[in-house]
C-alpha atoms as a PDB file:
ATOM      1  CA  UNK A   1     -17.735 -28.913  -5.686  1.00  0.00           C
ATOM      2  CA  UNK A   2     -15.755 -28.836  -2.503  1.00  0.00           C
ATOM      3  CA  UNK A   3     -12.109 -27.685  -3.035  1.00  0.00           C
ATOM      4  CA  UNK A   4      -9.554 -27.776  -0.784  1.00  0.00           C
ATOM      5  CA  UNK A   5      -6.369 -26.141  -0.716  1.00  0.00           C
ATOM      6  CA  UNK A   6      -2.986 -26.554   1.852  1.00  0.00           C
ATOM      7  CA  UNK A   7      -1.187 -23.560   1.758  1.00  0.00           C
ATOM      8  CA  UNK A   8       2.276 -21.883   2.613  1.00  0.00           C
ATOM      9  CA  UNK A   9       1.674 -18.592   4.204  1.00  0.00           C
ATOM     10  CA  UNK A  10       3.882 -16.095   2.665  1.00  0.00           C
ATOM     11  CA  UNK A  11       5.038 -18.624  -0.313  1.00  0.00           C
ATOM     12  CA  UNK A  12       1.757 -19.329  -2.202  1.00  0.00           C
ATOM     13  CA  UNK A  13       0.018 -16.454  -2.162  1.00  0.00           C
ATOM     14  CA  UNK A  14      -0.391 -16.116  -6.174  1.00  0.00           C
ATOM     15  CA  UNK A  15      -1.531 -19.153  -6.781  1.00  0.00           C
ATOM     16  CA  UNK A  16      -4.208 -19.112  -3.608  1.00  0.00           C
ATOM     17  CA  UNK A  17      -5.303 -15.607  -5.513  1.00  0.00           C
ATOM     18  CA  UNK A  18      -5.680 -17.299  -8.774  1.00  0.00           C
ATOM     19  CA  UNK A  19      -7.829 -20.205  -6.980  1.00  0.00           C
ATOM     20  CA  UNK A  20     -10.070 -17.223  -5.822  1.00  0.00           C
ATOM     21  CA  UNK A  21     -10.423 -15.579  -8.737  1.00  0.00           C
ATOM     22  CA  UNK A  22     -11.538 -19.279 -11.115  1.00  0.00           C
ATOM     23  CA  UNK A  23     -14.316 -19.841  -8.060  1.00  0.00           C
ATOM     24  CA  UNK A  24     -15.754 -16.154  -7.968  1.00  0.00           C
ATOM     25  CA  UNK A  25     -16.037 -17.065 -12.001  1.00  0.00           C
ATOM     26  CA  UNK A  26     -17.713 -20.584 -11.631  1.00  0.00           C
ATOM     27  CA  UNK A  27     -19.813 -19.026  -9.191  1.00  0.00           C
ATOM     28  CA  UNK A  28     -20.979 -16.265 -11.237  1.00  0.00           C
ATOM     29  CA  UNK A  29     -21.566 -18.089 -14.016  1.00  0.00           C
ATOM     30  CA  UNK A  30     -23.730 -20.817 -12.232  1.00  0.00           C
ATOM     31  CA  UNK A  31     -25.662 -17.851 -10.815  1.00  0.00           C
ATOM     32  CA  UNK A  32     -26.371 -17.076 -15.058  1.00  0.00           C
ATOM     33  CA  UNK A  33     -28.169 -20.838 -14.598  1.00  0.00           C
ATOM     34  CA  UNK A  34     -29.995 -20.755 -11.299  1.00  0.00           C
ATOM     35  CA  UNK A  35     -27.628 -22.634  -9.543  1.00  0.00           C
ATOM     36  CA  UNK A  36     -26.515 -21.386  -5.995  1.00  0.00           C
ATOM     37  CA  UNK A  37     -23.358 -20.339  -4.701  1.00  0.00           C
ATOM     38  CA  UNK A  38     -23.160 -23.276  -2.038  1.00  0.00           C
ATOM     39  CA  UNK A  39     -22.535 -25.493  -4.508  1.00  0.00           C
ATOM     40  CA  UNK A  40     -18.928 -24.441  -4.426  1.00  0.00           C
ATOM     41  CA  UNK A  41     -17.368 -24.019  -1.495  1.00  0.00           C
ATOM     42  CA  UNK A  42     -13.343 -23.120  -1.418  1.00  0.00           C
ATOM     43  CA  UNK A  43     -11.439 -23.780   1.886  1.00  0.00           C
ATOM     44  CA  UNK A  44      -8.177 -22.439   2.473  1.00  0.00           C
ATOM     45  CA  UNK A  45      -5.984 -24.329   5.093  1.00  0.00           C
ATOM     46  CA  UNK A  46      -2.850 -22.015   5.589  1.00  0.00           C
ATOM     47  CA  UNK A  47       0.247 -23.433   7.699  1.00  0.00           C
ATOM     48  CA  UNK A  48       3.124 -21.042   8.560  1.00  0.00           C
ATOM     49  CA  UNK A  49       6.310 -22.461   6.422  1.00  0.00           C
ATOM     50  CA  UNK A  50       8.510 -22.415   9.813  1.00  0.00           C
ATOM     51  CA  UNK A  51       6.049 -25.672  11.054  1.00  0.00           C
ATOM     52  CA  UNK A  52       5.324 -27.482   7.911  1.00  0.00           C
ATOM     53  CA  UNK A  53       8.289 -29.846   8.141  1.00  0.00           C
ATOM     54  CA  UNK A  54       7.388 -30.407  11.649  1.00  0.00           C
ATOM     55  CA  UNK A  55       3.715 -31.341  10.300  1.00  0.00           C
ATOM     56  CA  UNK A  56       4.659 -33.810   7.582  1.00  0.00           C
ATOM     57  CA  UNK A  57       7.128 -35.084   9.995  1.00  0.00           C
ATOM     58  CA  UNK A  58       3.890 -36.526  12.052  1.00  0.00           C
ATOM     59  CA  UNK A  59       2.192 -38.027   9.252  1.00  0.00           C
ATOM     60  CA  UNK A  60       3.475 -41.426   9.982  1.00  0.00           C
ATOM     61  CA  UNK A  61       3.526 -41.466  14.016  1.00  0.00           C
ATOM     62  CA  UNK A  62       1.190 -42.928  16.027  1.00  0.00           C
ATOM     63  CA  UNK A  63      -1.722 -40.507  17.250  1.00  0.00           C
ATOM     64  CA  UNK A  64      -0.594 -40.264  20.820  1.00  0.00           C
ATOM     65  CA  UNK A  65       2.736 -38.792  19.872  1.00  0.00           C
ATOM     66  CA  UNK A  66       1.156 -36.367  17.363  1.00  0.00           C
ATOM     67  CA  UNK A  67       0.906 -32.993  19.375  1.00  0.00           C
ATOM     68  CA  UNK A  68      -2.247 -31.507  20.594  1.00  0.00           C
ATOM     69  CA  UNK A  69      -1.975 -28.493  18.071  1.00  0.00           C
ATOM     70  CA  UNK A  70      -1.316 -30.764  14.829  1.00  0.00           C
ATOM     71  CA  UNK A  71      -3.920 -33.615  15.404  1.00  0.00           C
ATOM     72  CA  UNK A  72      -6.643 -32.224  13.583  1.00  0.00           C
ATOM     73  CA  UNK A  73      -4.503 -31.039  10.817  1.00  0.00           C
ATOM     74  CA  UNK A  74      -3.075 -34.233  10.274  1.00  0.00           C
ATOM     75  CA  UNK A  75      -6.065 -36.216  10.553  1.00  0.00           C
ATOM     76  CA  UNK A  76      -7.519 -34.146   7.963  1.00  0.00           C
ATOM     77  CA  UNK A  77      -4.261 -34.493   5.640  1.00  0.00           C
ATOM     78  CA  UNK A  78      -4.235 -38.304   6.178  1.00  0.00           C
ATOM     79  CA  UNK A  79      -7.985 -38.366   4.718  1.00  0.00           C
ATOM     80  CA  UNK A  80      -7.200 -36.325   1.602  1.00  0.00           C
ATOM     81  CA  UNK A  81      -4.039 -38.246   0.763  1.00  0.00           C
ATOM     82  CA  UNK A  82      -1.967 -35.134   1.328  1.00  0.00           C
ATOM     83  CA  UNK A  83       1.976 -35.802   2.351  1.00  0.00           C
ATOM     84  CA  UNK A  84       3.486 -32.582   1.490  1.00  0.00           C
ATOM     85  CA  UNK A  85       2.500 -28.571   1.113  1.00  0.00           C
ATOM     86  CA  UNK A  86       0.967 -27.151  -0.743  1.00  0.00           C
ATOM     87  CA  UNK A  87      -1.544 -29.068  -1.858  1.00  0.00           C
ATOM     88  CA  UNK A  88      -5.244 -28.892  -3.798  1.00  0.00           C
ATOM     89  CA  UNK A  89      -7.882 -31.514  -3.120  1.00  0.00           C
ATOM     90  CA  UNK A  90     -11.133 -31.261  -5.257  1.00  0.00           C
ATOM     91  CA  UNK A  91     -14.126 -33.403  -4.139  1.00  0.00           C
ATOM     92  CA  UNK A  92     -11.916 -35.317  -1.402  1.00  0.00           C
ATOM     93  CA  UNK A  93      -9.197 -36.501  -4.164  1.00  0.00           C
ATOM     94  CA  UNK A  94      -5.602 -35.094  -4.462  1.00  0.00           C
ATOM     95  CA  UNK A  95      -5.030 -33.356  -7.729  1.00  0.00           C
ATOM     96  CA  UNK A  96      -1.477 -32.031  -7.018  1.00  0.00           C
ATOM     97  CA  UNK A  97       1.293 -31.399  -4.352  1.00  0.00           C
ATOM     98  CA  UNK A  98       4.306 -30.221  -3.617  1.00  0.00           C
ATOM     99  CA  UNK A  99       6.229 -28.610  -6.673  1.00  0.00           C
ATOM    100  CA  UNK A 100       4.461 -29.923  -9.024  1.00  0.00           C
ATOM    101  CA  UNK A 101       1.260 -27.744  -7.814  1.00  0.00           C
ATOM    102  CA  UNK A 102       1.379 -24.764 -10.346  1.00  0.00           C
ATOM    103  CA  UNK A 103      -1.463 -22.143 -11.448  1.00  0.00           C
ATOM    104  CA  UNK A 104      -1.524 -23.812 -14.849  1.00  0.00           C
ATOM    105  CA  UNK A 105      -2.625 -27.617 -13.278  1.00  0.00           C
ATOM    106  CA  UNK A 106      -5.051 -25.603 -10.630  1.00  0.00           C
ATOM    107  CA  UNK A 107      -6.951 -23.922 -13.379  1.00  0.00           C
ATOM    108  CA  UNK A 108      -6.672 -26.825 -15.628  1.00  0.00           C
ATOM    109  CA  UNK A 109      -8.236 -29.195 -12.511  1.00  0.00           C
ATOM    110  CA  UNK A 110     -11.006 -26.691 -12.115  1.00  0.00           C
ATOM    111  CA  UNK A 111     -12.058 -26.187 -15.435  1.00  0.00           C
ATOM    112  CA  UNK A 112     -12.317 -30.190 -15.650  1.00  0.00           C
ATOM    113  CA  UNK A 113     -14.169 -30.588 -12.254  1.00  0.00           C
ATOM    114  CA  UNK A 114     -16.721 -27.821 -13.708  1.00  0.00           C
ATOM    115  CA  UNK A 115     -17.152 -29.852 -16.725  1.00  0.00           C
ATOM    116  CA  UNK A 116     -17.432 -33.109 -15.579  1.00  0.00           C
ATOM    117  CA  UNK A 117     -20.137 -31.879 -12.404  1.00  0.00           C
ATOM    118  CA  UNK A 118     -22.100 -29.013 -14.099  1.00  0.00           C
ATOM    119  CA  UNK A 119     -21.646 -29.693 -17.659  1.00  0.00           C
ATOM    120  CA  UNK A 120     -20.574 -25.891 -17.938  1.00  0.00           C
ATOM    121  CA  UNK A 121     -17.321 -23.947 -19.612  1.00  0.00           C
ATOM    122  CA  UNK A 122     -16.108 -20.364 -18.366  1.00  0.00           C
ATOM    123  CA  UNK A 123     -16.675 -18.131 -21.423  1.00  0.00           C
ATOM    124  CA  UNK A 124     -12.746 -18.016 -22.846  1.00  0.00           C
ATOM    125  CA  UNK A 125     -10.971 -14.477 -22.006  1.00  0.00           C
ATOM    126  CA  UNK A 126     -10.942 -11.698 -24.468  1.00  0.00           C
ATOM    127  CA  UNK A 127      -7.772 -11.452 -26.779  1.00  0.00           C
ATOM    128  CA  UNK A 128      -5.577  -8.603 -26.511  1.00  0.00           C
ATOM    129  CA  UNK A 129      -6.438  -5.964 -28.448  1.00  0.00           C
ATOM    130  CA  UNK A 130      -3.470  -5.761 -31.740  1.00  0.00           C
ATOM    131  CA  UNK A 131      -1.976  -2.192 -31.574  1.00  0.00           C
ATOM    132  CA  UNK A 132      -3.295   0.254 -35.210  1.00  0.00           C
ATOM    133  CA  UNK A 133      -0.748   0.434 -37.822  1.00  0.00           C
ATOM    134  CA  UNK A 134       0.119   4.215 -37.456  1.00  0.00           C
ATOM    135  CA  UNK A 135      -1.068   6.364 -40.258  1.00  0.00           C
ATOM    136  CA  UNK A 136       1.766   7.782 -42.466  1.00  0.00           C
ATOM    137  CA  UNK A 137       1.970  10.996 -41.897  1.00  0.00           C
ATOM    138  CA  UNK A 138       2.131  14.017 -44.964  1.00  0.00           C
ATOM    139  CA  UNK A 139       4.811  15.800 -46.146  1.00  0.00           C
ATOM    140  CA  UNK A 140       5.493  18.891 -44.827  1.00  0.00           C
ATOM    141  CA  UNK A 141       4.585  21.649 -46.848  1.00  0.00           C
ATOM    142  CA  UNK A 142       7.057  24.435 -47.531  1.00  0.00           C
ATOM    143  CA  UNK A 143       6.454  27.793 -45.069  1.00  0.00           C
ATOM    144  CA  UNK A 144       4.993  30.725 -47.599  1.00  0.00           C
ATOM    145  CA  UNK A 145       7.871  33.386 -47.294  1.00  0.00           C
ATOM    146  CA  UNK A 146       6.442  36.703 -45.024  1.00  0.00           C
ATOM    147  CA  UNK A 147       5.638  39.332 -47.008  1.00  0.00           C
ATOM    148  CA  UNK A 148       7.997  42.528 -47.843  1.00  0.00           C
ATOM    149  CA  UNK A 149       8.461  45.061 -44.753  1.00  0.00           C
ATOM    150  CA  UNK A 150       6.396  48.174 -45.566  1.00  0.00           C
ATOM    151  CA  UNK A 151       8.294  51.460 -45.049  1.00  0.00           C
ATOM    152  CA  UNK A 152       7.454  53.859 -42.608  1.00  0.00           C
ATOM    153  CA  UNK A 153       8.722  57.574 -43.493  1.00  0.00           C
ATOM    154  CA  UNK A 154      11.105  58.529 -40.685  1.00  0.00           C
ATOM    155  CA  UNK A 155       9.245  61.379 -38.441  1.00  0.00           C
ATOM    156  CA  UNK A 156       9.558  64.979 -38.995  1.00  0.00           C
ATOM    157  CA  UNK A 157      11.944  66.630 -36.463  1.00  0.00           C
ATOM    158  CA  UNK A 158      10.656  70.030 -34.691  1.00  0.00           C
ATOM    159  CA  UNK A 159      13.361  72.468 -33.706  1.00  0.00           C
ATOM    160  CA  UNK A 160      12.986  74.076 -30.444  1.00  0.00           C
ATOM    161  CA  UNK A 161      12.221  78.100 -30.165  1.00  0.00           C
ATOM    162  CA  UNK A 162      14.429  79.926 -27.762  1.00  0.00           C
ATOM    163  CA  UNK A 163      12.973  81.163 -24.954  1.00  0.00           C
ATOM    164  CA  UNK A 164      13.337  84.971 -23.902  1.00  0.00           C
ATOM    165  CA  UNK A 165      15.236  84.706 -20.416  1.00  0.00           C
ATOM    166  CA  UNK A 166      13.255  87.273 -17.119  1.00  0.00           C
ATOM    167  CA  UNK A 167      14.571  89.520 -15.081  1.00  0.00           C
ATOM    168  CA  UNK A 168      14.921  88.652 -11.635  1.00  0.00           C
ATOM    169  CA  UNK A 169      13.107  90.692  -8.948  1.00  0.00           C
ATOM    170  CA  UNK A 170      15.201  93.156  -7.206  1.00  0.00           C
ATOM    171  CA  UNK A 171      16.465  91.416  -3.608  1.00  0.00           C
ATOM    172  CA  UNK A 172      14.794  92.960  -0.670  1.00  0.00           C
ATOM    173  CA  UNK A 173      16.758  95.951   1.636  1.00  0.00           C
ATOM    174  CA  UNK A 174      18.944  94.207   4.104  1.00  0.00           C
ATOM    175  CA  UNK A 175      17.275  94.250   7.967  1.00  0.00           C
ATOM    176  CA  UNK A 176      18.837  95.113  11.061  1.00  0.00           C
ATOM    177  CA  UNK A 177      20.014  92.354  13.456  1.00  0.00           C
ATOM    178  CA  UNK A 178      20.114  92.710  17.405  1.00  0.00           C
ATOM    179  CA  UNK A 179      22.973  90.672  18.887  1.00  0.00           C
ATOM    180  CA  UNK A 180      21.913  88.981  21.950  1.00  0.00           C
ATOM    181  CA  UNK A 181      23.599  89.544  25.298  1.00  0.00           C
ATOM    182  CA  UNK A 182      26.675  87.839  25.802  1.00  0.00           C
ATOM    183  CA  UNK A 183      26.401  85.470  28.452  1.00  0.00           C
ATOM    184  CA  UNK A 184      29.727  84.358  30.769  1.00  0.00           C
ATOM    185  CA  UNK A 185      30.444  80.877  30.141  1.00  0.00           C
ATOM    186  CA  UNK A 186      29.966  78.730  33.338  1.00  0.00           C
ATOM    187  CA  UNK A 187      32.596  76.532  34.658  1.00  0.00           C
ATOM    188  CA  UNK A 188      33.366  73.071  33.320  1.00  0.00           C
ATOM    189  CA  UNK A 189      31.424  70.654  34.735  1.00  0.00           C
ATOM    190  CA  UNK A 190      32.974  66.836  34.809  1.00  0.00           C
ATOM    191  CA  UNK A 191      31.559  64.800  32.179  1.00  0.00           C
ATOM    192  CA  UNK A 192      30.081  61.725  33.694  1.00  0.00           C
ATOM    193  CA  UNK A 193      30.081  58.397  31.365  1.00  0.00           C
ATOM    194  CA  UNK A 194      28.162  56.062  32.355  1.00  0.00           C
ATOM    195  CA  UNK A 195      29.090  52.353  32.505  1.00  0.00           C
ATOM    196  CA  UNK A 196      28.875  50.378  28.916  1.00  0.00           C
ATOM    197  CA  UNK A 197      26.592  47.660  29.681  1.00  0.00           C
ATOM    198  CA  UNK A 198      28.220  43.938  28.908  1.00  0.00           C
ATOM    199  CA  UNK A 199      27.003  42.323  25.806  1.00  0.00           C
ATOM    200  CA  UNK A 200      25.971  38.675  26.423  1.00  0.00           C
ATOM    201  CA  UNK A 201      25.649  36.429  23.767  1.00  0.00           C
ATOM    202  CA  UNK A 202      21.483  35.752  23.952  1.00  0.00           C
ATOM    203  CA  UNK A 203      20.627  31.965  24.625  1.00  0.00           C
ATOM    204  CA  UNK A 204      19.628  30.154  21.741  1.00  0.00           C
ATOM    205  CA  UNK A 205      16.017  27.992  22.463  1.00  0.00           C
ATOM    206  CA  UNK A 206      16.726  24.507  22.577  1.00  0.00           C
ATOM    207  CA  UNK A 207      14.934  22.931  19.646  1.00  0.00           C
ATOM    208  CA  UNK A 208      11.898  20.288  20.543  1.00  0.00           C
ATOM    209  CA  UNK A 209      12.866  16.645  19.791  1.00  0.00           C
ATOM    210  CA  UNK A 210      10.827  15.845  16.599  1.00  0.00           C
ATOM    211  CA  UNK A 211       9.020  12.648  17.686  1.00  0.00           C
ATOM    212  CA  UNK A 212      10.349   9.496  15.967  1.00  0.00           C
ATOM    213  CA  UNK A 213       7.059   7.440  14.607  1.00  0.00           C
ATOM    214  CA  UNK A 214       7.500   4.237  16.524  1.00  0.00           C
ATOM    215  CA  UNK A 215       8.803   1.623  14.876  1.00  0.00           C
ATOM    216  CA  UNK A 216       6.705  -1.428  14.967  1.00  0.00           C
ATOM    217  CA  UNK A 217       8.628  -5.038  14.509  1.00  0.00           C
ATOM    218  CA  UNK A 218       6.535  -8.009  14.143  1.00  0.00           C
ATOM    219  CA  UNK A 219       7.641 -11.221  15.456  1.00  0.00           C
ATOM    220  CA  UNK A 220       7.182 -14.621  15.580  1.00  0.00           C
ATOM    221  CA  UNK A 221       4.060 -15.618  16.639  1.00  0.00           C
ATOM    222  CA  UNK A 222       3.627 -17.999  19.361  1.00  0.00           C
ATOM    223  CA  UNK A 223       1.539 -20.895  20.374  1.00  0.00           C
ATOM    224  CA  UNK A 224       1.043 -22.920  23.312  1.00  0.00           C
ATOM    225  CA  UNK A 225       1.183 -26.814  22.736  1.00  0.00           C
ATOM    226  CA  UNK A 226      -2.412 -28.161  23.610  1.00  0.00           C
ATOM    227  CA  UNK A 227      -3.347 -31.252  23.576  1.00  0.00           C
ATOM    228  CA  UNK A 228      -6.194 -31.940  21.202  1.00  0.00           C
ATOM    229  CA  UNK A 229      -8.584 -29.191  20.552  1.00  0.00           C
ATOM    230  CA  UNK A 230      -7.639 -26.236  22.875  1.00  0.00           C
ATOM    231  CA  UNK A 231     -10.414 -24.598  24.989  1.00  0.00           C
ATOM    232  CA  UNK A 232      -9.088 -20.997  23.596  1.00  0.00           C
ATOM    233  CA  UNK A 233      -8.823 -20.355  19.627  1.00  0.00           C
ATOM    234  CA  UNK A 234      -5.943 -18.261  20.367  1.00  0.00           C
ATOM    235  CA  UNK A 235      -3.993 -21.304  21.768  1.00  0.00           C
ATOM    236  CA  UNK A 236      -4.510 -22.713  18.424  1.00  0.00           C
ATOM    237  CA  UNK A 237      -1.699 -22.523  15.594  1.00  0.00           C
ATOM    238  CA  UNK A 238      -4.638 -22.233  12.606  1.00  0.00           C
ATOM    239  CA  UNK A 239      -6.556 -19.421  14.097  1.00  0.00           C
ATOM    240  CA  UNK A 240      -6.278 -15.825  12.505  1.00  0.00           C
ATOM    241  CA  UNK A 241      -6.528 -13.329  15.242  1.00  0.00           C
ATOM    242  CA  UNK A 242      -7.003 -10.559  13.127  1.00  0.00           C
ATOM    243  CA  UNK A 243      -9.322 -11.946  11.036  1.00  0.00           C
ATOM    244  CA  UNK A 244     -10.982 -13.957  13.818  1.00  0.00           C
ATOM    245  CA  UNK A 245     -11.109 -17.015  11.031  1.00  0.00           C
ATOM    246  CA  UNK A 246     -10.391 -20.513  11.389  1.00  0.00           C
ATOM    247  CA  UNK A 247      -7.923 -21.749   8.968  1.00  0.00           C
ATOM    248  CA  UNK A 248      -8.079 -25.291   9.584  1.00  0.00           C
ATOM    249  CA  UNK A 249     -12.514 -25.816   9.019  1.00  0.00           C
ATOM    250  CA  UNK A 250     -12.664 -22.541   6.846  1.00  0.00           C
ATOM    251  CA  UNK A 251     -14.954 -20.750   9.851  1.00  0.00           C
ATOM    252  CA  UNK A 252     -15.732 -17.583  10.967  1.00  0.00           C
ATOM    253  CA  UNK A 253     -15.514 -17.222  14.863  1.00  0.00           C
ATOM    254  CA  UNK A 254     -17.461 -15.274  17.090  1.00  0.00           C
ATOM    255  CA  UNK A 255     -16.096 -16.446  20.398  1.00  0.00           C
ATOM    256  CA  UNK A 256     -12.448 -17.367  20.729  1.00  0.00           C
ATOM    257  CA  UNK A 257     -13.332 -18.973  23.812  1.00  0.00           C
ATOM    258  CA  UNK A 258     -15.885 -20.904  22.592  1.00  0.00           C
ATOM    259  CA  UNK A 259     -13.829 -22.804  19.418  1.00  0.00           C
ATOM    260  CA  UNK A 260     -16.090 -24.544  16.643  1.00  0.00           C
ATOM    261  CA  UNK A 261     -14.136 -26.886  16.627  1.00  0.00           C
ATOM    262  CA  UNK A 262     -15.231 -28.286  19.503  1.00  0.00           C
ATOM    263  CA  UNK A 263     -19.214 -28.733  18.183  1.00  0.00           C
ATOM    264  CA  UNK A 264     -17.166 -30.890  14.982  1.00  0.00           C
ATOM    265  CA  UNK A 265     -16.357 -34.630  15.624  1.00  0.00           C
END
């Protein structure tokens, strides 16, 4: 089963997830019966949605007016049938395009392509477990009153005994004090002040500047116009760069400067 599918980047990302997740299935479940996984092979074809009106627009010119970067694409889109994005091919025959492509007829193709090829159903999905009834709940049962205070006998009191006041020793005999010498005062010096020093106001640290985590715009990527297959995969409009995938033949590539494309007639 060879699928196909034309997408939108950034438009049809739920249903290409959905197409994903019904192959991963069909493939485990032909693993259950021996079969191998390269029996089912799912290529992705993603177009940015700022070119695909320029794409379909080529579908009826003449192949020397096609540009360099659409040929293959449109080559490709004139063998399926395909006129309009998205679209889902299954076994080189259209199934759906355009808005009438939803996730119901996608899984509803696949299902019927597994049939009609491998004789084989996907096991059906496990109903939603129903929430429990909740369990009525008893009455409350009234609170047992506390039992009576017991009395505690207030505490007996003991009255102080007065205490005999003593005598004070007698004070010692006074002692005899020499006076020191008087001494002449000495003349009056001049106070000297000295000078107040000049409060300043102290300099306050100038903070740090708190570095700003750099703000990152991404913009419109770019592509040269090449005519036919360029010599560089970056050049070319289906290549993933950060993936290092080819959109367009559903490869992996090592060497951007040596494009697969070019070994495919």
């Amino acid at each position: 089963m060879i699928i196909r599918f034309y997408s939108i980047a950034g438009k049809t990302e739920a249903i290409e997830n959905e197409l994903r997740s019904i192959v991963n299935d069909i493939k485990v479940e032909l693993a259950k019966r021996g079969i191998g996984e390269d029996k089912v092979r799912l290529t992705i074809i993603k177009v940015r949605g700022d070119v695909t009106g320029e794409v379909v627009k080529y579908l009826d010119q003449p192949e020397g007016k096609i540009p360099g970067q659409y040929r293959s694409l449109i080559v490709r889109m004139r063998q399926d049938g395909v006129s309009t994005f998205p679209a889902l091919v299954i076994n080189d025959r259209k199934v759906a395009e355009g808005d009438g492509l939803t996730i119901d007829v996608v899984k509803s193709a696949l299902l019927r392509e597994l049939k009609d090829e491998f004789n084989l159903e996907l096991p059906a999905a496990k109903p939603a477990e129903q929430p429990q009834p909740a369990q009525p709940t008893q009455p409350l049962q009234p609170a047992t009153p506390p039992p009576p205070p017991i009395e505690v006998p207030p505490p007996q009191v003991i009255q102080p005994q007065p205490v005999r006041p003593v005598a004070p020793p007698p004070p010692p005999p006074p002692q005899e004090t020499q006076q020191p010498p008087s001494i002449p005062p000495l003349a009056q010096q001049p106070q000297l002040t000295a000078p107040q020093p000049q409060l300043t106001q102290p300099i306050q640290p100038i903070p740090a500047p708190i570095p700003q985590p750099a703000q990152v715009s991404i913009g419109e990527l770019r592509f040269k116009v090449v005519n036919g297959r360029p010599d560089d995969c970056n050049d070319c409009v289906y290549y993933g760069r950060n993936k290092g995938y080819c959109y367009l033949f559903g490869l992996k590539v090592v060497d951007p400067l040596k494009p697969p494309c070019k070994s495919i007639a």
